[in-house]
Protein backbone atom coordinates (compact mmCIF):
# COMPACT_ATOMS: atom_id res chain seq x y z
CA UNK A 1 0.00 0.00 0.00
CA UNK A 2 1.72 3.01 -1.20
CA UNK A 3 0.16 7.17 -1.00
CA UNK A 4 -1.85 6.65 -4.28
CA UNK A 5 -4.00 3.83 -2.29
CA UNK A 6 -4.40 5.98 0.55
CA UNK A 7 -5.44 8.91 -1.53
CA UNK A 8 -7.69 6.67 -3.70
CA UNK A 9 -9.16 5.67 -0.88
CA UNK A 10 -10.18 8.85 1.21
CA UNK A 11 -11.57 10.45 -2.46
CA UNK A 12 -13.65 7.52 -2.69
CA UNK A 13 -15.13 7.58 0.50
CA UNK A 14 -16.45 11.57 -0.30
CA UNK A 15 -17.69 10.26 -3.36
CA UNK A 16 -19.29 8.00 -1.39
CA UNK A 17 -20.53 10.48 0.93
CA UNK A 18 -21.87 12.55 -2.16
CA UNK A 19 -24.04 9.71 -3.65
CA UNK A 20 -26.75 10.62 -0.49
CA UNK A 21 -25.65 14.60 0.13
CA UNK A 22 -29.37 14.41 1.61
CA UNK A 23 -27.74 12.42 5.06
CA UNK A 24 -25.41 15.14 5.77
CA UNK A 25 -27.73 18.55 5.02
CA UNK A 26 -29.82 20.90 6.87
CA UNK A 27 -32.61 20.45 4.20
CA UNK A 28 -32.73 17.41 2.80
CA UNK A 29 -34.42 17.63 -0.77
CA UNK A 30 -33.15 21.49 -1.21
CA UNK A 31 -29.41 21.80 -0.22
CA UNK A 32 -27.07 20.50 -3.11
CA UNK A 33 -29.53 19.28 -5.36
CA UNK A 34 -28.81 22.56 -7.66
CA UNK A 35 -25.46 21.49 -10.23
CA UNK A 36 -22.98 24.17 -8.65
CA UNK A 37 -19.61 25.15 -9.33
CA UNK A 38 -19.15 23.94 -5.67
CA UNK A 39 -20.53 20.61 -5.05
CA UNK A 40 -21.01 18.53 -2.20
CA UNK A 41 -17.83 16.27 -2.88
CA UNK A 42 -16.07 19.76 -3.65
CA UNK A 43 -16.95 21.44 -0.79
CA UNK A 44 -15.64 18.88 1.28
CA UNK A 45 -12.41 18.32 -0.28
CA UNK A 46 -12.09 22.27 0.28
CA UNK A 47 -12.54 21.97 3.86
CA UNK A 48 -9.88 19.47 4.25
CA UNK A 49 -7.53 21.61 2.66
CA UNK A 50 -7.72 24.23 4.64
CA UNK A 51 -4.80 25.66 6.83
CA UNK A 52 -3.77 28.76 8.83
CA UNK A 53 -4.97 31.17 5.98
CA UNK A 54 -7.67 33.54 6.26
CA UNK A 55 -10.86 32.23 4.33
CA UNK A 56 -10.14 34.93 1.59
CA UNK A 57 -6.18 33.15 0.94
CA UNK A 58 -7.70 29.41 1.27
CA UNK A 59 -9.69 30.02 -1.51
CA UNK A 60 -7.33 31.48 -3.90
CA UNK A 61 -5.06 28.83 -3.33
CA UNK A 62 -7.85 26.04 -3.81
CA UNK A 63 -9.64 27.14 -6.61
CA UNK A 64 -7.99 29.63 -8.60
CA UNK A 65 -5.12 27.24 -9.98
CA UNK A 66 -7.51 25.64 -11.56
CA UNK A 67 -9.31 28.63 -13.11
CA UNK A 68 -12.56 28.49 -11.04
CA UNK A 69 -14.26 31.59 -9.63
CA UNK A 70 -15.21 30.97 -6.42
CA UNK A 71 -15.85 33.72 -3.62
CA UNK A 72 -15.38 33.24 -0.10
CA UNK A 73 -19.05 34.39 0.79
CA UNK A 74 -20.23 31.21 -1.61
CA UNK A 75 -18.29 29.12 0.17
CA UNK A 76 -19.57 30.31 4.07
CA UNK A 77 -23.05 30.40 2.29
CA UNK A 78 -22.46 26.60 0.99
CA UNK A 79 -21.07 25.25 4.54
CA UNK A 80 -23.72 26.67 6.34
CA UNK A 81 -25.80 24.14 4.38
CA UNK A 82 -23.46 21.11 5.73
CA UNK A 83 -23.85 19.43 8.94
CA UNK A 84 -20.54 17.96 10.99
CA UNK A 85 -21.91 14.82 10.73
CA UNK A 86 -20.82 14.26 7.09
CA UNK A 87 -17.15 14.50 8.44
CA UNK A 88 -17.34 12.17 11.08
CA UNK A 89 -19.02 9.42 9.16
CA UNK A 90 -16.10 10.23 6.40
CA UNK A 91 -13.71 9.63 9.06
CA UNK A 92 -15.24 6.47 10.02
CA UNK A 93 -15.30 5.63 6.30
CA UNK A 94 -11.85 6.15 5.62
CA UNK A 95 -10.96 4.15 8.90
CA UNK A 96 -12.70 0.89 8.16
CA UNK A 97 -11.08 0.98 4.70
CA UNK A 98 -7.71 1.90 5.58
CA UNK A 99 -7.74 -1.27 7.91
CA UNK A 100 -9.14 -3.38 5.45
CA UNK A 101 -6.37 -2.58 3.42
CA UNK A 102 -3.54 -2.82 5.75
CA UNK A 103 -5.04 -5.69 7.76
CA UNK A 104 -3.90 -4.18 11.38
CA UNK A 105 -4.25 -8.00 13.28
CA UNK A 106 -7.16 -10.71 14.02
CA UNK A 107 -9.96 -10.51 15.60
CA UNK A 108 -8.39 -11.99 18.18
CA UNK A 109 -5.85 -9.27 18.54
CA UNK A 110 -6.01 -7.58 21.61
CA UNK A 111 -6.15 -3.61 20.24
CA UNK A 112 -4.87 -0.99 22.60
CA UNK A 113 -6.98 1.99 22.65
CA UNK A 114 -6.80 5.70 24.61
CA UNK A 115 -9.52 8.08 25.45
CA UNK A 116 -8.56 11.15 26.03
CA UNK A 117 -10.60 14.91 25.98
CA UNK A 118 -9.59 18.10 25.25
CA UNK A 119 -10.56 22.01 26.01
CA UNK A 120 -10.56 23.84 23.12
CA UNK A 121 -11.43 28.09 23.45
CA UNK A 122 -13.01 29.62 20.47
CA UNK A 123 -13.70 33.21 19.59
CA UNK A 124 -16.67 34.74 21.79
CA UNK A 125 -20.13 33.53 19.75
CA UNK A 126 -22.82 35.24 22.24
CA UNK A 127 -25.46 33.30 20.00
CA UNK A 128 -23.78 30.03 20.96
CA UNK A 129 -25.45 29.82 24.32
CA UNK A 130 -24.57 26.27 25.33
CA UNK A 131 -21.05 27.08 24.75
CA UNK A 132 -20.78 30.46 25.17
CA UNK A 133 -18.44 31.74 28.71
CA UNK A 134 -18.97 35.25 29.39
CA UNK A 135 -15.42 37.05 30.40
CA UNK A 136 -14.48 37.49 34.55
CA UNK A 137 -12.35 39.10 36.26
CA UNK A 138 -11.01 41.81 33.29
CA UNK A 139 -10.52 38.69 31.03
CA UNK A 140 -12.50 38.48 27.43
CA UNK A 141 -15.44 36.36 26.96
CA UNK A 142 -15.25 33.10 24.80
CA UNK A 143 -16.83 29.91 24.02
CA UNK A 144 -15.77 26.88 24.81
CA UNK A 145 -15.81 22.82 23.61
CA UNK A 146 -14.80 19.65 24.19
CA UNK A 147 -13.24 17.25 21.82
CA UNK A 148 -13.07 13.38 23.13
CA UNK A 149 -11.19 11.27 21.24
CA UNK A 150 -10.35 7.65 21.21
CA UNK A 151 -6.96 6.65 19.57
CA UNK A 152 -5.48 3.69 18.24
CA UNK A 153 -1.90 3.70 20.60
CA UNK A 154 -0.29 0.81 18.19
CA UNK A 155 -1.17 2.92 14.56
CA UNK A 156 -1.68 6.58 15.83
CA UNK A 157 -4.77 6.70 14.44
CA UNK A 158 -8.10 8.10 15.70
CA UNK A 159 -10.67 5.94 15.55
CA UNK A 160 -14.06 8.46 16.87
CA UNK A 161 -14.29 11.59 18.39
CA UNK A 162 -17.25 13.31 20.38
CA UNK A 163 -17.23 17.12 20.33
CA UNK A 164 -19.55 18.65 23.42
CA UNK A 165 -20.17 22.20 24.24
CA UNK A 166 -19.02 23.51 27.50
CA UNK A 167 -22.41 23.22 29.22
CA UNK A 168 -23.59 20.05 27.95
CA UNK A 169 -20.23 18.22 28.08
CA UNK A 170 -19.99 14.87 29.62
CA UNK A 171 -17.27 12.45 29.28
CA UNK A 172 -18.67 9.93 30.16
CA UNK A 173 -21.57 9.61 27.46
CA UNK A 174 -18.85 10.39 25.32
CA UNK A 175 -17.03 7.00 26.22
CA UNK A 176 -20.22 5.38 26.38
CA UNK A 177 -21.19 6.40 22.82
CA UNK A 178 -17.23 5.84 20.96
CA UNK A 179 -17.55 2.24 22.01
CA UNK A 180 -20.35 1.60 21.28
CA UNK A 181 -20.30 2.82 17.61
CA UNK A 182 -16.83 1.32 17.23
CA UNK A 183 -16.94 -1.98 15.58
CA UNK A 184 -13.90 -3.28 17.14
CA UNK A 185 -14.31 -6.45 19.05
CA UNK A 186 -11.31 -7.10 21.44
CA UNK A 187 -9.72 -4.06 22.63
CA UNK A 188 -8.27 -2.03 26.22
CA UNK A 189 -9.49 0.95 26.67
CA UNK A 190 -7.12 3.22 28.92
CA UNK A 191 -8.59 6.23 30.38
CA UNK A 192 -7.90 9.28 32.31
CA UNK A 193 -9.86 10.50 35.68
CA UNK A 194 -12.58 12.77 34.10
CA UNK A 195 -13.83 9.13 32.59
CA UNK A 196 -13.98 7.44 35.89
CA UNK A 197 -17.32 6.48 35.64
CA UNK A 198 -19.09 2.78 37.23
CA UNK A 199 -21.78 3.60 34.42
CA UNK A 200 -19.26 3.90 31.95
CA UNK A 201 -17.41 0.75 33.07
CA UNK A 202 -20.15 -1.53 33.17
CA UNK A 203 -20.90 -0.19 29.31
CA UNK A 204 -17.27 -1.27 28.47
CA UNK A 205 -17.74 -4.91 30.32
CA UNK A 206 -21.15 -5.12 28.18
CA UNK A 207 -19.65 -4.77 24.69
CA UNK A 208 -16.74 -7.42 26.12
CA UNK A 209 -14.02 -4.52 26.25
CA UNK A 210 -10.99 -4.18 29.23
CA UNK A 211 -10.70 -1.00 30.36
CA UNK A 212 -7.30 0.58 32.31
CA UNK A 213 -8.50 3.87 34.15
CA UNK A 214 -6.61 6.32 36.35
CA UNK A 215 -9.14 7.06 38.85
CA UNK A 216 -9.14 9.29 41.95
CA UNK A 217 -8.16 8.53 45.42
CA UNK A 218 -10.36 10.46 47.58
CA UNK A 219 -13.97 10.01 48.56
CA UNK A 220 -15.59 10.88 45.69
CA UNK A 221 -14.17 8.70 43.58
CA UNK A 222 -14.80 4.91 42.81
CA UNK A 223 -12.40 3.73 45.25
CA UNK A 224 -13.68 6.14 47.83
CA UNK A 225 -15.81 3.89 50.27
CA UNK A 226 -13.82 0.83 49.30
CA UNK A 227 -11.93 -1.24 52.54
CA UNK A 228 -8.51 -1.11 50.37
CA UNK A 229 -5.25 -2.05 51.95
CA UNK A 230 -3.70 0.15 54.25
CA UNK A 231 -0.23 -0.14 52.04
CA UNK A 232 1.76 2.03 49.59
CA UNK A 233 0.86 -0.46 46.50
CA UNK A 234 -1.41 -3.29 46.22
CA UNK A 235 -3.51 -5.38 43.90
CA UNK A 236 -7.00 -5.81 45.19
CA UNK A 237 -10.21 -7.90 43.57
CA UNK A 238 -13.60 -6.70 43.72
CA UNK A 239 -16.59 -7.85 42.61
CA UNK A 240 -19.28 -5.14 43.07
CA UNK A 241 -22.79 -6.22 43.10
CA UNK A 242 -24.97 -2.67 42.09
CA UNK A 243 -29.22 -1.86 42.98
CA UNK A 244 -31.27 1.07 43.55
CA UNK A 245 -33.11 -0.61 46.47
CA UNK A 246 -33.08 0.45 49.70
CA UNK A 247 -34.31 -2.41 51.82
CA UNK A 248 -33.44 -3.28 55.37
CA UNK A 249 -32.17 -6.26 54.10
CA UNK A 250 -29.92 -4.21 51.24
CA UNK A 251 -28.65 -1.92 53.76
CA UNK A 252 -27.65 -4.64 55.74
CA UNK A 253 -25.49 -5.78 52.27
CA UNK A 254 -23.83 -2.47 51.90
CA UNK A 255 -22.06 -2.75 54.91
CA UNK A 256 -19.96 -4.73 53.18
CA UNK A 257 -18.07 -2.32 51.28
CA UNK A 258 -16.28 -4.05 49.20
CA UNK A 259 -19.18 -5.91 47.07
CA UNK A 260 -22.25 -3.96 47.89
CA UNK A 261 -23.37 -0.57 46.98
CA UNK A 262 -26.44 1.34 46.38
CA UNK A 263 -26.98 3.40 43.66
CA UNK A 264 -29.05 6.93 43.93
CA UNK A 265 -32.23 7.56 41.89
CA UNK A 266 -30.68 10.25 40.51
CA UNK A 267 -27.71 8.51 39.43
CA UNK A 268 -26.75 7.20 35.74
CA UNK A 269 -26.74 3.65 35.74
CA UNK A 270 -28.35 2.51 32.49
CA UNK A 271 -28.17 -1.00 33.33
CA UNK A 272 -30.34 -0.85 36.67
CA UNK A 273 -34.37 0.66 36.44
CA UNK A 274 -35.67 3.34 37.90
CA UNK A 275 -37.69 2.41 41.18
CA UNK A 276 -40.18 4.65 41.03
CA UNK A 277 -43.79 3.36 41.90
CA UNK A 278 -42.08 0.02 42.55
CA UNK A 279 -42.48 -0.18 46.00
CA UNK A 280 -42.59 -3.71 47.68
CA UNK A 281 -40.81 -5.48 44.65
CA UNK A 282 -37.73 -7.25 45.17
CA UNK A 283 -34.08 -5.58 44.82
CA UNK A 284 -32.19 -6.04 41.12
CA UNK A 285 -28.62 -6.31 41.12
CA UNK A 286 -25.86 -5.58 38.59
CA UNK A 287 -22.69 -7.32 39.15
CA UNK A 288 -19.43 -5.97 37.91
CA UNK A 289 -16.36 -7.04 38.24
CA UNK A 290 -12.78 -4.53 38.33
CA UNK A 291 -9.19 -4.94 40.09
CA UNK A 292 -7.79 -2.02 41.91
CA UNK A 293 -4.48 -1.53 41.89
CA UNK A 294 -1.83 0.92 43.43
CA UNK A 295 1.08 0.97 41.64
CA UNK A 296 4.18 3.77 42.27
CA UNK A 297 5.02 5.89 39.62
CA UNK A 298 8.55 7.64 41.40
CA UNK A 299 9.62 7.86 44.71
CA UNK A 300 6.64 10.79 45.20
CA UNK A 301 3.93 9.75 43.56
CA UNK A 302 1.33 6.84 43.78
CA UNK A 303 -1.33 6.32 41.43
CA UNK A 304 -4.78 4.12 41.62
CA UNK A 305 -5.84 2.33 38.35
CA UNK A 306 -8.90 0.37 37.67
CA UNK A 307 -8.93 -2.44 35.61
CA UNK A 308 -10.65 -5.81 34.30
CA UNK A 309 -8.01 -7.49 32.74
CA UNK A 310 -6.94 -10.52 34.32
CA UNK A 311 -4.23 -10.18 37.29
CA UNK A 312 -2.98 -13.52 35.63
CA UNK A 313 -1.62 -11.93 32.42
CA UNK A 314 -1.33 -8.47 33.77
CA UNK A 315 0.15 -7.83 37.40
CA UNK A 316 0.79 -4.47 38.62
CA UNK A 317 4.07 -4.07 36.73
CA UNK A 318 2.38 -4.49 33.52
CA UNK A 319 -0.57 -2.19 34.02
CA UNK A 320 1.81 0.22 34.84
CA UNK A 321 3.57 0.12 31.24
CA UNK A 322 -0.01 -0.29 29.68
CA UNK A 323 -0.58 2.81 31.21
CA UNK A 324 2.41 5.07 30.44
CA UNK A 325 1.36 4.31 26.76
CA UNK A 326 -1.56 7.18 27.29
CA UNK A 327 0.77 9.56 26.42
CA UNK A 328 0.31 8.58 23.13
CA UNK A 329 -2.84 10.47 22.89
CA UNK A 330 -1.57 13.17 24.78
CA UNK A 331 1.46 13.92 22.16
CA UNK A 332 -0.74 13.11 19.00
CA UNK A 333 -3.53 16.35 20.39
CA UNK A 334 -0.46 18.71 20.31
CA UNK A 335 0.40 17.72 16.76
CA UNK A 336 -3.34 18.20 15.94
CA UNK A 337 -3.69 21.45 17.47
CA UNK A 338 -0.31 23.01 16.11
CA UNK A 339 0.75 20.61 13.37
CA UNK A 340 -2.17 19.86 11.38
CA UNK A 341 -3.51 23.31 12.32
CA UNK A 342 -6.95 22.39 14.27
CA UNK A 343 -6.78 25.54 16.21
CA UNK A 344 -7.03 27.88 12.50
CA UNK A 345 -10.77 28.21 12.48
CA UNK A 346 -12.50 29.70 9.54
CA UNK A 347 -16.09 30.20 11.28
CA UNK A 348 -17.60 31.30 14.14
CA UNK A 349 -20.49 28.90 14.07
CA UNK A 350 -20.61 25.54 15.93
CA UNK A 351 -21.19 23.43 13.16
CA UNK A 352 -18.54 24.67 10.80
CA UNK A 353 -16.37 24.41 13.63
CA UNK A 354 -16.83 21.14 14.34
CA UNK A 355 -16.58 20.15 10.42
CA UNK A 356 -13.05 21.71 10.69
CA UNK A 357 -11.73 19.73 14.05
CA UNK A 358 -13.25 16.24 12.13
CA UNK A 359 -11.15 17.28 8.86
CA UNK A 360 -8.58 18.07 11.24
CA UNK A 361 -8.60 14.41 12.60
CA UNK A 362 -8.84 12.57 8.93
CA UNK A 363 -6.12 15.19 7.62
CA UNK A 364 -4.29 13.49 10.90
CA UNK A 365 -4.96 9.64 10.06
CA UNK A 366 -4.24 10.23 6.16
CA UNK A 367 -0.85 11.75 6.81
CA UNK A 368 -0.08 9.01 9.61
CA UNK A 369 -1.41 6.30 7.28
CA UNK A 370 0.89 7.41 4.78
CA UNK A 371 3.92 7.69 6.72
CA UNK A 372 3.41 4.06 8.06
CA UNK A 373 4.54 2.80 4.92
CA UNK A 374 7.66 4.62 4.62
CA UNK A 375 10.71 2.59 5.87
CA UNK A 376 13.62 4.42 7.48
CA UNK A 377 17.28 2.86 6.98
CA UNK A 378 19.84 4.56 8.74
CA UNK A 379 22.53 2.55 9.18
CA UNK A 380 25.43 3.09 12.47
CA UNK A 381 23.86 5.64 13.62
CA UNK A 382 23.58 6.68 17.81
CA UNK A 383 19.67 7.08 17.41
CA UNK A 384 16.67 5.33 15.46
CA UNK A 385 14.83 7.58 13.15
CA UNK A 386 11.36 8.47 12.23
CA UNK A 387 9.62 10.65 9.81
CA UNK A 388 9.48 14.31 10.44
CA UNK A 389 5.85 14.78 10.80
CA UNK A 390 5.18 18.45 10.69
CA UNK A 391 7.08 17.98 7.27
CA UNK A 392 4.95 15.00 6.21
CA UNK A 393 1.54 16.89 6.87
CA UNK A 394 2.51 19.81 4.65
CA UNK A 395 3.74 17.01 2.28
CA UNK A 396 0.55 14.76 2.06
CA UNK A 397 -1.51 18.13 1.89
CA UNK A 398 0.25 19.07 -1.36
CA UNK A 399 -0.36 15.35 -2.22
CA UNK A 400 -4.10 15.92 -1.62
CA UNK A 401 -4.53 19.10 -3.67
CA UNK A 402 -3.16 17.05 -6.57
CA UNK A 403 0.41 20.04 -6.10
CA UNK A 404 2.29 17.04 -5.69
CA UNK A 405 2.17 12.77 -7.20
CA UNK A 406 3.34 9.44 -6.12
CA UNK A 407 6.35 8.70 -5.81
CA UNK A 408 7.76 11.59 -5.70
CA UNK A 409 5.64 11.85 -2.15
CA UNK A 410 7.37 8.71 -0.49
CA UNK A 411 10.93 9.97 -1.29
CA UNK A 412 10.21 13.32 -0.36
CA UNK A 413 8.99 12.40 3.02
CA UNK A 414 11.35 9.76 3.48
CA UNK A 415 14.24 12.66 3.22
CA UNK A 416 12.61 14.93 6.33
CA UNK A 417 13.10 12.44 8.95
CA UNK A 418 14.05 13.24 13.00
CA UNK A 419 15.95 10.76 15.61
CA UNK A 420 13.57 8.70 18.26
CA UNK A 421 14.78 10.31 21.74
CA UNK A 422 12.97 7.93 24.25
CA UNK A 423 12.50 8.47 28.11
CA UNK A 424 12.49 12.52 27.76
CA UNK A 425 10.69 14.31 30.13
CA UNK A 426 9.90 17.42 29.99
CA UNK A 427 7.46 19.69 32.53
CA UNK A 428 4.21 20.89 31.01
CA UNK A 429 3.20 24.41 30.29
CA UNK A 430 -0.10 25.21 30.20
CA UNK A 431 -2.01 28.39 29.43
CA UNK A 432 -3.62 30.72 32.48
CA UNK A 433 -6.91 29.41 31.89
CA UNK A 434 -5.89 26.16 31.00
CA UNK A 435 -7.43 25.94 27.74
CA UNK A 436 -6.14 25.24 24.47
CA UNK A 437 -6.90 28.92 22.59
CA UNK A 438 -8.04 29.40 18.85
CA UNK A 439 -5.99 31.96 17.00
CA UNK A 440 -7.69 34.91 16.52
CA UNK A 441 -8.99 35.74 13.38
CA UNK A 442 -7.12 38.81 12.90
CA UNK A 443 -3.94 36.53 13.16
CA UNK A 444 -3.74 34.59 10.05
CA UNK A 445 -1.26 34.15 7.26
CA UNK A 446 -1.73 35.54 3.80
């Protein structure tokens, strides 16, 4: 499988895509049923293109090479017409055929997954209301979103994402819903605190998925109320039986701690009813069963992870590596954001916002699919090498707007290549608020 194949492949999921525009419009039976100079397929092939221009340079450089007059207020006008949704099924397209392609292991293959979420600040939208965070304490107002991702660790891919605004965001319906619509049979999940959820675990055991999750240690967490060892690390089995009743006879259960508990009406637990108006009737339990283990990271710092995998095949030591492979995710949202360009809006509106982070993410997985096939020899030297990626995105988006061909792609990339520095630590930097911040519109390259 070479860049032509991969190219081939992601034009003929939009054409795809374009045989039923009616799926992905705001009026189905009106919106791109006129013949346009830009069509459904187009438009979307436009979107992906786009960088860190303003709207005005993006479409001089798409269209006018090719002697088409298209203004920018045709193309707003046309995108208003287009929901997100088209871009996310295209990036589950584009998945499913890439691995039929490259055949990424059995169905017996155990795949190793993160989910991960991510703050991203947009320019103030007042009419955005669900979003929209009015400015304190002499800073500006802006809106705000939430992009949850789940990643392939093994092929830096990603496989789904969920975007939420700020005031309906909840990770873990976001979890919930990723693995549900994946189609993946055997897979670990690993996940961060802010997806410490028992709903969200008992999902995961449902579809027959192990899950590794960081989870907090204090009382408001999952292990909070548990009778855990008194020790620095340990590996402890619970099997947590779940209801909603109330009894004498359930309270009596839930004193002990450690496979008992009682879940509040007002709770999510989708796999326990509601009891109301079913007094008298006899208590329904959910079982579920989860390790939790202490493992130390340094000499400073413990952590707590939650797991179902078997303690068998996977003692502490071993969750702990499973776990340091998170990072993954982690480094592959910083080359979104500042490689690939996510943070380069061209909108203020929701919707064309979130077409622009999903382009973001299949611009992402065709330039990663790409590289995957390019082989690095380097003989004698101190370090391994690996392909320069900001280099290979600007590459495969040449290759895209048909500026560049096979093979000229492969031997182009393969010369921009950087050495594999493992173990480097470095101490984060994060922004006042804390959020990753859009560039300003005023702030773009001609």
């Amino acid at each position: 499988m070479n860049a032509a194949c991969v190219k081939q492949s992601l034009l003929d999921q939009i054409q795809d895509l374009a045989k039923h525009p009616e799926l992905y419009c705001q009026n189905p039976g009106r919106d791109f049923t006129r013949n346009r100079k830009l069509t459904f397929s187009t438009l979307i092939s436009f979107i992906l293109n786009m960088h860190g221009g303003s709207l005005t340079s993006e479409v001089i450089d798409y269209f006018f090479n090719d002697g088409r007059s298209v203004s920018p207020s045709a193309v707003v006008q046309m995108r208003e017409k287009l929901k997100a949704e088209a871009f996310r099924a295209l990036l589950l397209g584009f998945n499913r055929q890439m691995e039929k392609m490259s055949s990424p292991g059995g169905e017996s293959d155990l795949r190793i997954l993160a989910v991960d979420g991510s703050d991203i600040q947009l320019p103030a939208n007042t009419d955005d209301v669900d979003a929209f965070i009015p400015g304190a304490n002499g800073n500006r107002a802006y809106n705000l979103v939430h992009l949850n991702a789940l990643y392939d660790l093994n092929q830096r891919i990603y496989l789904d994402a969920v975007i939420q605004k700020r005031k309906k965001w909840n990770e873990h319906k976001a979890l919930i819903q990723m693995a549900e619509d994946s189609q993946i049979e055997n897979a670990l999940v690993i996940a961060d605190r802010g997806y410490e959820s028992y709903n969200a675990l008992a999902h995961l055991q449902e579809r027959g998925w192990f899950y590794l999750v960081r989870v907090r240690d204090g009382r408001h967490g999952i292990v909070g109320g548990l009778d855990i060892p008194n020790n620095d690390e340990f590996d402890l089995e619970i099997s947590m039986n779940f209801t909603r009743s109330l009894t004498k006879e359930v309270k009596e259960l839930c004193k002990d701690k450690n496979h008992y508990r009682y879940i509040p009406q007002n709770t999510n637990f989708d796999y326990l009813p509601l009891l109301k108006g079913t007094y008298g009737t006899k208590p329904v339990f959910y079982n579920l069963n989860y390790r939790v283990v202490r493992v130390r990271i340094n000499d400073e710092l413990l952590e707590t992870l939650v797991t179902n995998l078997p303690v068998e095949q996977y003692p502490s030591d071993k969750l702990k590596k499973l776990y340091t492979m998170r990072w993954g995710i982690e480094t592959s949202f910083r080359s979104l954001k500042y490689t690939v360009g996510m943070l380069h809006y061209h909108s203020k509106k929701a919707e064309c916002i979130f077409q622009e982070v999903f382009a973001s993410l299949i611009i992402y997985n065709f330039t990663e699919w790409i590289t995957a096939q390019i082989i690095i020899q380097k003989p004698k030297c101190k370090h391994a090498y690996k392909v320069n990626f900001t280099a290979a995105v600007h590459i495969c988006r040449k290759l895209l707007s048909e500026k560049m061909h096979p093979p000229n792609v492969e031997s182009l990339i393969a010369k921009y290549i950087v050495p594999v520095r493992s173990d480097r630590k470095f101490k984060r930097h994060l922004s006042k608020r804390g959020k990753v911040i859009a560039i300003n519109f005023y702030y773009r390259i001609a």
